[in-house]
PDB file of N, CA and C in Angstrom:
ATOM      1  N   UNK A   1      32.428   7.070  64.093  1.00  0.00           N
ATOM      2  CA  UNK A   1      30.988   7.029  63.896  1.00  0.00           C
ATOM      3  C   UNK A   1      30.617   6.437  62.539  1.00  0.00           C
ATOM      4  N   UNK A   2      31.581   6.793  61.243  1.00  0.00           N
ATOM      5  CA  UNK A   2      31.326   6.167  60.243  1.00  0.00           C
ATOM      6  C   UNK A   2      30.920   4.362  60.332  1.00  0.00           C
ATOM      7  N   UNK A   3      31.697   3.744  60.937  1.00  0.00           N
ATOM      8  CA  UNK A   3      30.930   1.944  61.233  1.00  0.00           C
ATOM      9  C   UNK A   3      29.649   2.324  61.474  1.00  0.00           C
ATOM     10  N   UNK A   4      29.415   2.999  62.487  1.00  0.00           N
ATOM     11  CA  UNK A   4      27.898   3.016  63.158  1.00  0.00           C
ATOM     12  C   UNK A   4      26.723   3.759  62.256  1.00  0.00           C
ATOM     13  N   UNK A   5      26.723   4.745  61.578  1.00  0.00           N
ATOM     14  CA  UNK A   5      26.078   4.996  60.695  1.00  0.00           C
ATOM     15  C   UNK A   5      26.092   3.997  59.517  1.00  0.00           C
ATOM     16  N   UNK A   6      27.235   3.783  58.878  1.00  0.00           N
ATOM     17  CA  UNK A   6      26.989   2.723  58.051  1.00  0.00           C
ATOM     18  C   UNK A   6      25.868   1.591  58.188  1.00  0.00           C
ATOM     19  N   UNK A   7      25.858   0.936  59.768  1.00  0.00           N
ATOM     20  CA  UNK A   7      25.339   0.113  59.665  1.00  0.00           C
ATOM     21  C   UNK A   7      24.019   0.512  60.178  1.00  0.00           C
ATOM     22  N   UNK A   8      23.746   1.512  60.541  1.00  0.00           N
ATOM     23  CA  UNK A   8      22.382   1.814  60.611  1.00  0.00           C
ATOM     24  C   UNK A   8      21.720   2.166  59.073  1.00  0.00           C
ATOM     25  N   UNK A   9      22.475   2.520  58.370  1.00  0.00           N
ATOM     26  CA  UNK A   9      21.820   2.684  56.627  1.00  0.00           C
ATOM     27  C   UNK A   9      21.615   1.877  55.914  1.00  0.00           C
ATOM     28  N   UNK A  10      22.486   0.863  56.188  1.00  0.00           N
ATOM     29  CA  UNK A  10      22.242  -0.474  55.812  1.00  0.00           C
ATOM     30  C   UNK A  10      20.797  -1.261  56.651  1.00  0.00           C
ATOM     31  N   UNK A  11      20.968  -1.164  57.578  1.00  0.00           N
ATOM     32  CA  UNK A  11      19.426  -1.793  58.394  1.00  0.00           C
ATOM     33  C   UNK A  11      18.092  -1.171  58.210  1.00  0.00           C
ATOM     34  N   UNK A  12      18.382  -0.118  57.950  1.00  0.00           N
ATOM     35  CA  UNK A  12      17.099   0.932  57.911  1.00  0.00           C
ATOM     36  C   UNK A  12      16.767   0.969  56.200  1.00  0.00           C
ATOM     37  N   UNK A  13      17.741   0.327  55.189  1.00  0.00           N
ATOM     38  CA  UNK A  13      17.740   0.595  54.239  1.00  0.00           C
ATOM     39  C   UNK A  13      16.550   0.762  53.477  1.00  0.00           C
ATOM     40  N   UNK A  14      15.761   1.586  52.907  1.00  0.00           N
ATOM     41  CA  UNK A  14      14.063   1.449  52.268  1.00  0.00           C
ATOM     42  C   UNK A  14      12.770   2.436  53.505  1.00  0.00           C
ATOM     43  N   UNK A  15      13.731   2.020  54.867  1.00  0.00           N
ATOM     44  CA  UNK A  15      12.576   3.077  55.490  1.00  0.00           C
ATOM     45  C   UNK A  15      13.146   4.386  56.238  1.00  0.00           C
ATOM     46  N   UNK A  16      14.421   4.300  55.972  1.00  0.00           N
ATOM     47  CA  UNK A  16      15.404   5.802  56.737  1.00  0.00           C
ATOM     48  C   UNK A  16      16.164   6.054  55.254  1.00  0.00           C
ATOM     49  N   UNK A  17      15.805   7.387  54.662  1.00  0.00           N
ATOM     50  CA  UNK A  17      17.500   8.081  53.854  1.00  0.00           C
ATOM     51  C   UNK A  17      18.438   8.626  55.219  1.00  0.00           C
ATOM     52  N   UNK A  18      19.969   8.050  55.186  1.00  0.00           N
ATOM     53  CA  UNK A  18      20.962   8.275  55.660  1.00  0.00           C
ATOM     54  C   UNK A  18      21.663   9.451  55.092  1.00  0.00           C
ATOM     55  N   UNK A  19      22.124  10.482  55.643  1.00  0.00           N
ATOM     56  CA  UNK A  19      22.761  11.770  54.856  1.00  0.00           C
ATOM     57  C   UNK A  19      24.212  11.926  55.643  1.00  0.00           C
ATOM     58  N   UNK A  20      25.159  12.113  55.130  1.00  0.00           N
ATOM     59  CA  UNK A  20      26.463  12.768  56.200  1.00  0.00           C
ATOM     60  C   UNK A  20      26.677  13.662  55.633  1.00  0.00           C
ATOM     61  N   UNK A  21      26.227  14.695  56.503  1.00  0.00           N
ATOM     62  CA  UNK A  21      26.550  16.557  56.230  1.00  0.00           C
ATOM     63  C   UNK A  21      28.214  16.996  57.111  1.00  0.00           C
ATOM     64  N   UNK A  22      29.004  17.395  56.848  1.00  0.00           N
ATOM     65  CA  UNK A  22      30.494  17.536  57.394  1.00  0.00           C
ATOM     66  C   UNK A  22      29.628  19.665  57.171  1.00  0.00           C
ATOM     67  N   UNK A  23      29.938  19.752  58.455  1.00  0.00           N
ATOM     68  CA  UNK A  23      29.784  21.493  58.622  1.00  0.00           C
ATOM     69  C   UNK A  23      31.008  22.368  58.026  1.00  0.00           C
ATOM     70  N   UNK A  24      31.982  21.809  57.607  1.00  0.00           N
ATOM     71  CA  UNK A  24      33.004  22.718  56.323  1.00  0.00           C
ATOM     72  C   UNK A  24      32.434  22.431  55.013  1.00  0.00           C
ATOM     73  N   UNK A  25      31.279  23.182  54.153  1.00  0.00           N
ATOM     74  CA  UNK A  25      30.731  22.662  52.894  1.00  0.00           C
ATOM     75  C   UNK A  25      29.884  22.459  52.832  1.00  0.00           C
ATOM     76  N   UNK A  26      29.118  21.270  52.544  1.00  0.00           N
ATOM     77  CA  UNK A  26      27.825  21.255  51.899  1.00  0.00           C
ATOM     78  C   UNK A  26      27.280  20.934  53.534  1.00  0.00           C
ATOM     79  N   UNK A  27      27.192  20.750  54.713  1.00  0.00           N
ATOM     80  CA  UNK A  27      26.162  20.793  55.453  1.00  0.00           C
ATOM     81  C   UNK A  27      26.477  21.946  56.361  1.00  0.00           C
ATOM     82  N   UNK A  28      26.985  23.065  55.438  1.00  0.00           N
ATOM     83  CA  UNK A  28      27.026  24.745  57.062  1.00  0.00           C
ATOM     84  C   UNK A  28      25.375  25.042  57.253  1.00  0.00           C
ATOM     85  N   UNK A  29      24.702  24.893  55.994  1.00  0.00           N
ATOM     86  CA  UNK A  29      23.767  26.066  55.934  1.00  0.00           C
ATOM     87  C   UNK A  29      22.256  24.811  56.552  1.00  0.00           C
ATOM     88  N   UNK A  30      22.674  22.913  57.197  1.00  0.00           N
ATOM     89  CA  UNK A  30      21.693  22.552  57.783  1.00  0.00           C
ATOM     90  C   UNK A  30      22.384  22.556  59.051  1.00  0.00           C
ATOM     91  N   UNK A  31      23.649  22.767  59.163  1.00  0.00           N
ATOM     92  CA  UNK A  31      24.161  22.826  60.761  1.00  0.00           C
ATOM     93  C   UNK A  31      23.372  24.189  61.147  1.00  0.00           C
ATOM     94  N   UNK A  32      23.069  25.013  60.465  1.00  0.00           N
ATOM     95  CA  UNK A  32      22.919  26.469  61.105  1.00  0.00           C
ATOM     96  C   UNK A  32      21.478  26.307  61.524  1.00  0.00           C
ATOM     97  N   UNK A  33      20.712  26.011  59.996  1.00  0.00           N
ATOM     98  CA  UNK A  33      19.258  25.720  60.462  1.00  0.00           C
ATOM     99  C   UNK A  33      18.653  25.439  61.446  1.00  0.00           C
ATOM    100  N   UNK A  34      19.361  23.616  61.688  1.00  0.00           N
ATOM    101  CA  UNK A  34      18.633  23.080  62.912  1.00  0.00           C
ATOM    102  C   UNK A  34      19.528  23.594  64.093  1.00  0.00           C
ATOM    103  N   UNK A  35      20.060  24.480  64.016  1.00  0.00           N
ATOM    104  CA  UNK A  35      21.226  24.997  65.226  1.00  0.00           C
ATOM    105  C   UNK A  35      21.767  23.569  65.762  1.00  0.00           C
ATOM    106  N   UNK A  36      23.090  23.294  64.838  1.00  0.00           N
ATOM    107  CA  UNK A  36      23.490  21.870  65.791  1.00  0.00           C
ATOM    108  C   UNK A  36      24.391  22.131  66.412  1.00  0.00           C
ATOM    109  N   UNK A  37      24.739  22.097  67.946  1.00  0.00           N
ATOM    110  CA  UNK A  37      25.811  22.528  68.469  1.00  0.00           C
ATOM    111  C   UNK A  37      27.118  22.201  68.552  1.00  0.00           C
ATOM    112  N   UNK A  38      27.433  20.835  68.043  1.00  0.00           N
ATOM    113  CA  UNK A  38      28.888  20.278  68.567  1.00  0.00           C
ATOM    114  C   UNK A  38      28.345  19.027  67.234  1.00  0.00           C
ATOM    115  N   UNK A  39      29.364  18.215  67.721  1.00  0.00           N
ATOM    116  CA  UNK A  39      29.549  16.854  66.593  1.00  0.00           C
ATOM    117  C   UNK A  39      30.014  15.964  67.604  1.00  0.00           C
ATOM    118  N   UNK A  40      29.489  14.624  67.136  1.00  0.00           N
ATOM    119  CA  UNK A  40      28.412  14.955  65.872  1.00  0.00           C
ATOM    120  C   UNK A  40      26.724  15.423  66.264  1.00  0.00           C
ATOM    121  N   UNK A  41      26.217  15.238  65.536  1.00  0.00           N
ATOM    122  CA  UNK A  41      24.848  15.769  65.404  1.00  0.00           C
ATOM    123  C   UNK A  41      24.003  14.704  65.102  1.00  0.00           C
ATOM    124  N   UNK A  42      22.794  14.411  65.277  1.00  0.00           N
ATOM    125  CA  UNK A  42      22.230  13.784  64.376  1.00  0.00           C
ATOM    126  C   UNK A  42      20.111  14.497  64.261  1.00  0.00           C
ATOM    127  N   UNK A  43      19.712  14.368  63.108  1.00  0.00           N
ATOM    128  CA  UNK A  43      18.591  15.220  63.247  1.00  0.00           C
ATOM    129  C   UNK A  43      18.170  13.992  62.839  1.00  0.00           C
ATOM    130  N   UNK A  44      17.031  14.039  62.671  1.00  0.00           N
ATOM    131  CA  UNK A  44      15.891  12.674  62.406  1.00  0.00           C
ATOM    132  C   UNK A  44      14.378  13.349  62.134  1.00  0.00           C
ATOM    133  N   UNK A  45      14.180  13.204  60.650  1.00  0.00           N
ATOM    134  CA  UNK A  45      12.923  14.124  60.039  1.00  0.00           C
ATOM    135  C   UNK A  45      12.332  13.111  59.759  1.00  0.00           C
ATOM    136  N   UNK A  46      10.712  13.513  60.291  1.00  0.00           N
ATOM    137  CA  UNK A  46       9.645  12.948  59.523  1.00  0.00           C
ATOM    138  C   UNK A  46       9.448  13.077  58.052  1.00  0.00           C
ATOM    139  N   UNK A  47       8.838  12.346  57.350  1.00  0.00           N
ATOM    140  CA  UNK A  47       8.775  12.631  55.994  1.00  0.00           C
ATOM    141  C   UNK A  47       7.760  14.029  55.669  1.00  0.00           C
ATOM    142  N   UNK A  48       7.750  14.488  56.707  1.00  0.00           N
ATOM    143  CA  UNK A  48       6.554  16.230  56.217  1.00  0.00           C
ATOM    144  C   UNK A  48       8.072  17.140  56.320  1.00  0.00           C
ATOM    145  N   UNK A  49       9.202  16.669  56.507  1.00  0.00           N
ATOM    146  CA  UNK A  49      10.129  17.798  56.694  1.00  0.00           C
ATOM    147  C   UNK A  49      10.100  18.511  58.338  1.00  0.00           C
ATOM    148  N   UNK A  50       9.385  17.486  59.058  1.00  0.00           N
ATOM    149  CA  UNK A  50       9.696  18.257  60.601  1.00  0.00           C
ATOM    150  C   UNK A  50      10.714  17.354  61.279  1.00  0.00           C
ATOM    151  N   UNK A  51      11.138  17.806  62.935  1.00  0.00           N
ATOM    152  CA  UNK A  51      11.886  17.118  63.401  1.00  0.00           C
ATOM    153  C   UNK A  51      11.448  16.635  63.897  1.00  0.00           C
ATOM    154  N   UNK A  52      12.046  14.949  64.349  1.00  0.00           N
ATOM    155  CA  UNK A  52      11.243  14.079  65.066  1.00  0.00           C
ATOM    156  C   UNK A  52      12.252  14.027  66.420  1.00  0.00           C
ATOM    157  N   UNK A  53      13.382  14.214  66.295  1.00  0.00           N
ATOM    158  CA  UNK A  53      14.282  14.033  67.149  1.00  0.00           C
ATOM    159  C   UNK A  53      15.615  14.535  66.773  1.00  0.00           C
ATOM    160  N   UNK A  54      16.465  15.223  68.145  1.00  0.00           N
ATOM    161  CA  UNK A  54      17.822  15.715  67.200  1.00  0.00           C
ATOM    162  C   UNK A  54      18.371  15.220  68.656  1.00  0.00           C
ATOM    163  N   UNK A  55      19.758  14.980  68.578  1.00  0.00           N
ATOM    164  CA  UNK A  55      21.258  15.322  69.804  1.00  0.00           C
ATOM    165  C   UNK A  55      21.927  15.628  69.233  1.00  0.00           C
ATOM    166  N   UNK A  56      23.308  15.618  70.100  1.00  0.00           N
ATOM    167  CA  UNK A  56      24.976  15.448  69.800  1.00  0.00           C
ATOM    168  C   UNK A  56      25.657  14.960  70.401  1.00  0.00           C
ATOM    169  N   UNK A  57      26.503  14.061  70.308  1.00  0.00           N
ATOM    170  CA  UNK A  57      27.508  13.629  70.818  1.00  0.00           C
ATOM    171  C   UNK A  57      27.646  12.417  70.389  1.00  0.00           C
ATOM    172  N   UNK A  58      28.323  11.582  70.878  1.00  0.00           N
ATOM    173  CA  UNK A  58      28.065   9.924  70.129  1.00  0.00           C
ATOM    174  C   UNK A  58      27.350   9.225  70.720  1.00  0.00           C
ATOM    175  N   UNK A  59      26.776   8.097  70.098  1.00  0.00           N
ATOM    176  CA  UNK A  59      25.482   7.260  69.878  1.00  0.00           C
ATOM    177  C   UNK A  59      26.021   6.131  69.630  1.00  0.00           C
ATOM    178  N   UNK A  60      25.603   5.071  70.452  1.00  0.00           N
ATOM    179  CA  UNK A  60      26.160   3.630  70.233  1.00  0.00           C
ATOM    180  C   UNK A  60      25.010   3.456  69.156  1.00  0.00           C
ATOM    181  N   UNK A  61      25.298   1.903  68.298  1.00  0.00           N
ATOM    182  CA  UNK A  61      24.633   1.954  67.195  1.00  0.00           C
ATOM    183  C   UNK A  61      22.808   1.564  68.094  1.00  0.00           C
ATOM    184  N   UNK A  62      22.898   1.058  68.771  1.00  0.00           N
ATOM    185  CA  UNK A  62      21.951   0.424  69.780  1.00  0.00           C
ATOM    186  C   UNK A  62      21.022   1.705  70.420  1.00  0.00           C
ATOM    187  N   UNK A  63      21.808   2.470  70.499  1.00  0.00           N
ATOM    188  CA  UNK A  63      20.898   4.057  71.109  1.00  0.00           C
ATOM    189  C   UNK A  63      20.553   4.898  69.367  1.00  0.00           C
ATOM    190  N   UNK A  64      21.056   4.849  68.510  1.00  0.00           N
ATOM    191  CA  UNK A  64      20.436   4.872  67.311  1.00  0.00           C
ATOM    192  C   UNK A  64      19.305   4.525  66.907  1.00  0.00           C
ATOM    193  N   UNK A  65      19.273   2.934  66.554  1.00  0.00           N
ATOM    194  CA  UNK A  65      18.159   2.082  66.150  1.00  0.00           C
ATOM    195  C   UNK A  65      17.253   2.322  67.213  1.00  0.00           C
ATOM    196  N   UNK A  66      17.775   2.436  68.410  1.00  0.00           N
ATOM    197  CA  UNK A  66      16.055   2.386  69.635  1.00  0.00           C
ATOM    198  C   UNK A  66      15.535   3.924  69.049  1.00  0.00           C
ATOM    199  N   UNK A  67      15.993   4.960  68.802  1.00  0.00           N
ATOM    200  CA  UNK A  67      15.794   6.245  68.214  1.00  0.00           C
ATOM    201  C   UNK A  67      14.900   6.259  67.128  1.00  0.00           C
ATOM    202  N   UNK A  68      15.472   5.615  66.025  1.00  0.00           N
ATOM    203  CA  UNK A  68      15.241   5.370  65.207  1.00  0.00           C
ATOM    204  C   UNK A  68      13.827   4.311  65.105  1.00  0.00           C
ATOM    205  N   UNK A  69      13.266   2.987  66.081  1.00  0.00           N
ATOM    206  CA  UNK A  69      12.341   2.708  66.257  1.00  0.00           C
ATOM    207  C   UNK A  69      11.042   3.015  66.784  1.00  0.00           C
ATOM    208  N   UNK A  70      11.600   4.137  67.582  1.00  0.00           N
ATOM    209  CA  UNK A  70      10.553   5.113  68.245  1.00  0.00           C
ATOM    210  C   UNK A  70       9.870   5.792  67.075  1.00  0.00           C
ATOM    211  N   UNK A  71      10.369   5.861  66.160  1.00  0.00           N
ATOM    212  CA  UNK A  71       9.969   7.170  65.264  1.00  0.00           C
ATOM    213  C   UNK A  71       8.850   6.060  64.071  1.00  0.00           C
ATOM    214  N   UNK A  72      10.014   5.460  64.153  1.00  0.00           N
ATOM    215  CA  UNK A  72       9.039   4.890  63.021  1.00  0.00           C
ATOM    216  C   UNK A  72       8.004   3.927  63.542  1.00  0.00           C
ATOM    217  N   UNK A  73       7.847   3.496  64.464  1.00  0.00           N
ATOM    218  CA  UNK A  73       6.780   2.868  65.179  1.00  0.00           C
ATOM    219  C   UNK A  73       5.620   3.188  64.482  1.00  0.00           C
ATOM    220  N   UNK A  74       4.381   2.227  64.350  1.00  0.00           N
ATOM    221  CA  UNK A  74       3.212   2.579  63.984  1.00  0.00           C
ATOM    222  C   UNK A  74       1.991   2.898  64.621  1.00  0.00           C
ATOM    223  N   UNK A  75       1.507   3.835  64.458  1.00  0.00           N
ATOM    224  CA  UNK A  75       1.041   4.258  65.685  1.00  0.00           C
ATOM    225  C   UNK A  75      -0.630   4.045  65.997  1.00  0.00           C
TER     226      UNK A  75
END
């Protein structure tokens, strides 16, 4: 998944922050939050701090960015 995130942080660069939380350490206490069930995860916050969208499992980079365009669409 690392290629595929990469290159979604790179494309999105200026209108998405990219984060990789690993649930041993610094991301237990947002795995718990948003209850993420399995890995990977991915959450997707509006800038008010809500969710705009979450799954799990893997994500071609193509089911990402369409994710990722939905959200940020202007509305």
């Amino acid at each position: 998944m690392n290629p595929i995130v990469n290159g979604i942080a790179q494309d999105y660069q200026g209108k998405v922050d990219v984060r990789r939380l690993n649930v041993i350490g610094d991301g237990k206490a947002a795995f718990e939050y948003f209850r993420m069930l399995g890995h990977p995860s991915y959450v997707l916050l509006k800038s008010d701090g809500t969710r705009a969208w979450s799954d799990v499992g893997l994500q071609t980079r193509e089911q990402l960015a369409a994710r990722l365009d939905a959200v940020l669409k202007p509305r």
